[in-house]
Protein backbone atom coordinates (compact mmCIF):
# COMPACT_ATOMS: atom_id res chain seq x y z
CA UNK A 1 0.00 0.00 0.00
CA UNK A 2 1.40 3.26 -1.12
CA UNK A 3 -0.04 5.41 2.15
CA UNK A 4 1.51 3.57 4.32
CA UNK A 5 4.06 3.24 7.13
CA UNK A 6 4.64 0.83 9.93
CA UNK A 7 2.06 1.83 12.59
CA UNK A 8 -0.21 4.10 10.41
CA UNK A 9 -1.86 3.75 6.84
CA UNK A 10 -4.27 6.45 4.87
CA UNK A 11 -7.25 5.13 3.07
CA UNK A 12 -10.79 6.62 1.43
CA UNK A 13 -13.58 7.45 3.66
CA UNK A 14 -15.68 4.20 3.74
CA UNK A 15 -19.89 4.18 4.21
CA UNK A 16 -18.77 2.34 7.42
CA UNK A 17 -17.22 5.59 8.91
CA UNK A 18 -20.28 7.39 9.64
CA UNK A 19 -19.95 6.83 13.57
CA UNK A 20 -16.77 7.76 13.62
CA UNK A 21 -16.82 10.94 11.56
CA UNK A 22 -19.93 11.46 13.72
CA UNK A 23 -17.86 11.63 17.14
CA UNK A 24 -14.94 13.47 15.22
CA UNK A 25 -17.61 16.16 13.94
CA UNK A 26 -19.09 16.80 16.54
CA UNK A 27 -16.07 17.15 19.37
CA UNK A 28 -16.96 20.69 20.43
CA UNK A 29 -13.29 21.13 21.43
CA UNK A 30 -12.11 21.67 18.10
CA UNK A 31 -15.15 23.70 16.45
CA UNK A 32 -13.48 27.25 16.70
CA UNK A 33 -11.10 25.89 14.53
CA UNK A 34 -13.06 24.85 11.56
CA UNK A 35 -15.66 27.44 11.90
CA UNK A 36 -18.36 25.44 13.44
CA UNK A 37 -20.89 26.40 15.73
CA UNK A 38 -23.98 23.77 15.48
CA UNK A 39 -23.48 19.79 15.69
CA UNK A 40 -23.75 17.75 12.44
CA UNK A 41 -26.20 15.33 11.70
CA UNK A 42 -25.85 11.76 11.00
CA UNK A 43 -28.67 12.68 7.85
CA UNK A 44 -25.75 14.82 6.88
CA UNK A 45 -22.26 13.05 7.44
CA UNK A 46 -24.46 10.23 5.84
CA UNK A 47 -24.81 12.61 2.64
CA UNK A 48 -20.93 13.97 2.58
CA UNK A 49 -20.09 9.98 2.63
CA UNK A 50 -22.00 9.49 -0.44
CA UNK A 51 -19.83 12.61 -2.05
CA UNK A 52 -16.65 12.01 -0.89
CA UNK A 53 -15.75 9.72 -3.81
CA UNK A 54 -15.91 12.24 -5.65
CA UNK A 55 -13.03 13.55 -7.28
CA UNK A 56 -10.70 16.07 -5.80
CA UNK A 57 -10.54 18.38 -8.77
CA UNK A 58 -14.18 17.84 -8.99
CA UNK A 59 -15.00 18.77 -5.02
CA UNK A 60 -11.65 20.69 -4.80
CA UNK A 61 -11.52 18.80 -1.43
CA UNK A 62 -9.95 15.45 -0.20
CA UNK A 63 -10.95 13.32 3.04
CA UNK A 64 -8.52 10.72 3.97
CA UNK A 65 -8.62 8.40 7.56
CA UNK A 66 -5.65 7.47 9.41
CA UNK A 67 -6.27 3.94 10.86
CA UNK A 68 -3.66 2.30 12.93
CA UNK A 69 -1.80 -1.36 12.48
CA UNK A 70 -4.97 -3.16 13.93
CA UNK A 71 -7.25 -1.40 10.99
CA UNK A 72 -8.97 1.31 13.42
CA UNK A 73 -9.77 4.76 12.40
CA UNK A 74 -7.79 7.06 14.69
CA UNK A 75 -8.35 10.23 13.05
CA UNK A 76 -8.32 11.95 9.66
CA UNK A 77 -6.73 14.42 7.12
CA UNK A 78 -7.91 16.69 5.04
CA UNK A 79 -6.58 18.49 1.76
CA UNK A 80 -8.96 21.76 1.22
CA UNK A 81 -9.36 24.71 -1.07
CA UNK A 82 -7.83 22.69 -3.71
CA UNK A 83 -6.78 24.81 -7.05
CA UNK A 84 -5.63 23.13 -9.27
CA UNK A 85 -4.20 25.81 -11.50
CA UNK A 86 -1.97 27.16 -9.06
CA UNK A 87 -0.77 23.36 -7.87
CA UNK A 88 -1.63 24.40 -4.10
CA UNK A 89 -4.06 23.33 -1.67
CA UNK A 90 -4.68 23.46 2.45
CA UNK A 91 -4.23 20.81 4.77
CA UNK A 92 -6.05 19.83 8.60
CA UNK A 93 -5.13 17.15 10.64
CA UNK A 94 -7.50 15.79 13.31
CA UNK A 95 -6.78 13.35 15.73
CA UNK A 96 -9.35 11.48 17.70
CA UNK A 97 -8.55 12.03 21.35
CA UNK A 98 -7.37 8.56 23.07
CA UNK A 99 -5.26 7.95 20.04
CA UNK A 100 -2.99 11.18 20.21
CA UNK A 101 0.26 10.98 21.13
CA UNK A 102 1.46 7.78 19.06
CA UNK A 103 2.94 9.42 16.14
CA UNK A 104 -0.23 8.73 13.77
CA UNK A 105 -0.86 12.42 13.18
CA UNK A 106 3.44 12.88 11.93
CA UNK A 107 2.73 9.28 10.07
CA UNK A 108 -0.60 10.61 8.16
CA UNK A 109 1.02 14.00 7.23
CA UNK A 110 4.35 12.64 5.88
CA UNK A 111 2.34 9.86 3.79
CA UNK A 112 0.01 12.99 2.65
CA UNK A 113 3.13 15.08 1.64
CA UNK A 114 4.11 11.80 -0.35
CA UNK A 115 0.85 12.02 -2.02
CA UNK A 116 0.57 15.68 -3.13
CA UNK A 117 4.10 15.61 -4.46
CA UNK A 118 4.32 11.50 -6.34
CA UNK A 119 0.68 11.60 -7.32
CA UNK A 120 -1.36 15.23 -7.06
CA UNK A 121 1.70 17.31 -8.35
CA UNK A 122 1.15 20.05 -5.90
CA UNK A 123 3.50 22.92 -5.69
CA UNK A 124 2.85 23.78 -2.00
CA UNK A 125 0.46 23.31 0.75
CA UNK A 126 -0.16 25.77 3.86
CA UNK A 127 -2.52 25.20 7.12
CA UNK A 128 -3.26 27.74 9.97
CA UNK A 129 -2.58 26.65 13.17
CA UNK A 130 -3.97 28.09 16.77
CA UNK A 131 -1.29 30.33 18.36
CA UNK A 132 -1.87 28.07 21.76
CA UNK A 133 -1.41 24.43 19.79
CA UNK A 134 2.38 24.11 20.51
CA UNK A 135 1.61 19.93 19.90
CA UNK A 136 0.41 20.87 15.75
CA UNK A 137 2.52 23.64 15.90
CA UNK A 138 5.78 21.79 16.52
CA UNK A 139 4.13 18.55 13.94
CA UNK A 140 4.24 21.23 10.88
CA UNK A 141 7.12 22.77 12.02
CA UNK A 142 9.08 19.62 12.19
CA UNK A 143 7.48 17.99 8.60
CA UNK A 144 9.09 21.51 7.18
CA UNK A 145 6.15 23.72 7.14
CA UNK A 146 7.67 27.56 7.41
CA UNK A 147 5.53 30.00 9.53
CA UNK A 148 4.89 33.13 7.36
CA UNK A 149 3.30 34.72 9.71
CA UNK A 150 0.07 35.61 12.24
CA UNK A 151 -3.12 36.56 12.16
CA UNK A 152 -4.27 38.55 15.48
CA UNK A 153 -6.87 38.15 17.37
CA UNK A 154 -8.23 35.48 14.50
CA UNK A 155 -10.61 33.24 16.04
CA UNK A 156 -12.83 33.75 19.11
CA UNK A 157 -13.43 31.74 22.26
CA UNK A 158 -14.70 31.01 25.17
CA UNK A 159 -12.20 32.27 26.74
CA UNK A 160 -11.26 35.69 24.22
CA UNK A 161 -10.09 35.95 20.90
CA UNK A 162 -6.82 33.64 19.51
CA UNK A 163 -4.07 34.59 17.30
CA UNK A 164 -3.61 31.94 14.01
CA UNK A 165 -0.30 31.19 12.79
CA UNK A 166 0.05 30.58 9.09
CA UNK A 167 2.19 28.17 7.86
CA UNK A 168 3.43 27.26 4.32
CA UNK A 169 5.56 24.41 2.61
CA UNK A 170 6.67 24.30 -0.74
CA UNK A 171 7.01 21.02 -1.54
């Protein structure tokens, strides 16, 4: 298998994923960061599933799961705001909590960097990053993502507003 290392692997959202993009959805932890403010719906994670084998320069959007060595979805990884033209698109990483800390988030975005350069032909990717997430932080920092800079006061809180730090790689 070409996404693959030893103790993580990358494969196509499956109809069998619902539950677990269900709990990952809907982990109010995490909303401020993608923008979310209501739950989502089994009705529609059930209707995204049916999409997301689409193509990504049809959807402009790709959905991969990690799943560790015993087959389990631990998280996923997304590609975003795909354009084609200019051979650049946006990455996320989310981790399902009770599997962080084994490595599978660093495993999913090397074997995604893989992709985008052997098969997508990207030029460069880029992903904004919480000023206050030193963990994601330091995992694009260390894959060679460059910080190009911050955006104050970016996303709001509970507890106030949150700077965003913008990273790039050019791949």
């Amino acid at each position: 298998m070409f996404l693959k290392t030893d103790h993580t692997y990358l494969r196509a959202l499956e109809p069998t994923d619902l539950d677990f993009l269900y709990t990952l959805e809907n982990d109010i932890s995490v909303w401020h960061v993608g923008n979310t403010l209501t739950p989502y719906s089994k009705f529609v994670l059930e209707q995204y599933l049916e999409n997301a084998a689409l193509d990504i320069y049809t959807i402009k959007q790709l959905r991969l799961v990690i799943c560790n060595a015993d087959h389990m979805a631990v998280g996923a990884v997304d590609l975003f705001d795909f354009e084609p033209m200019h051979r650049r698109a946006g990455v996320g990483i989310a981790i399902a909590p009770g599997h962080r800390k084994n490595g599978h988030a660093s495993d999913a975005l090397q074997l995604l960097l893989r992709y985008c350069q052997s098969t997508l032909h990207l030029h460069q990717l880029y992903c904004s990053v919480t000023a206050g997430n030193l963990k994601s932080i330091n995992l694009f920092t260390k894959a060679g993502f460059q910080s190009i800079g911050i955006r104050k006061d970016w996303l709001r809180t509970l507890d106030g507003w949150e700077d965003v730090v913008e990273f790039q790689k050019v791949l």
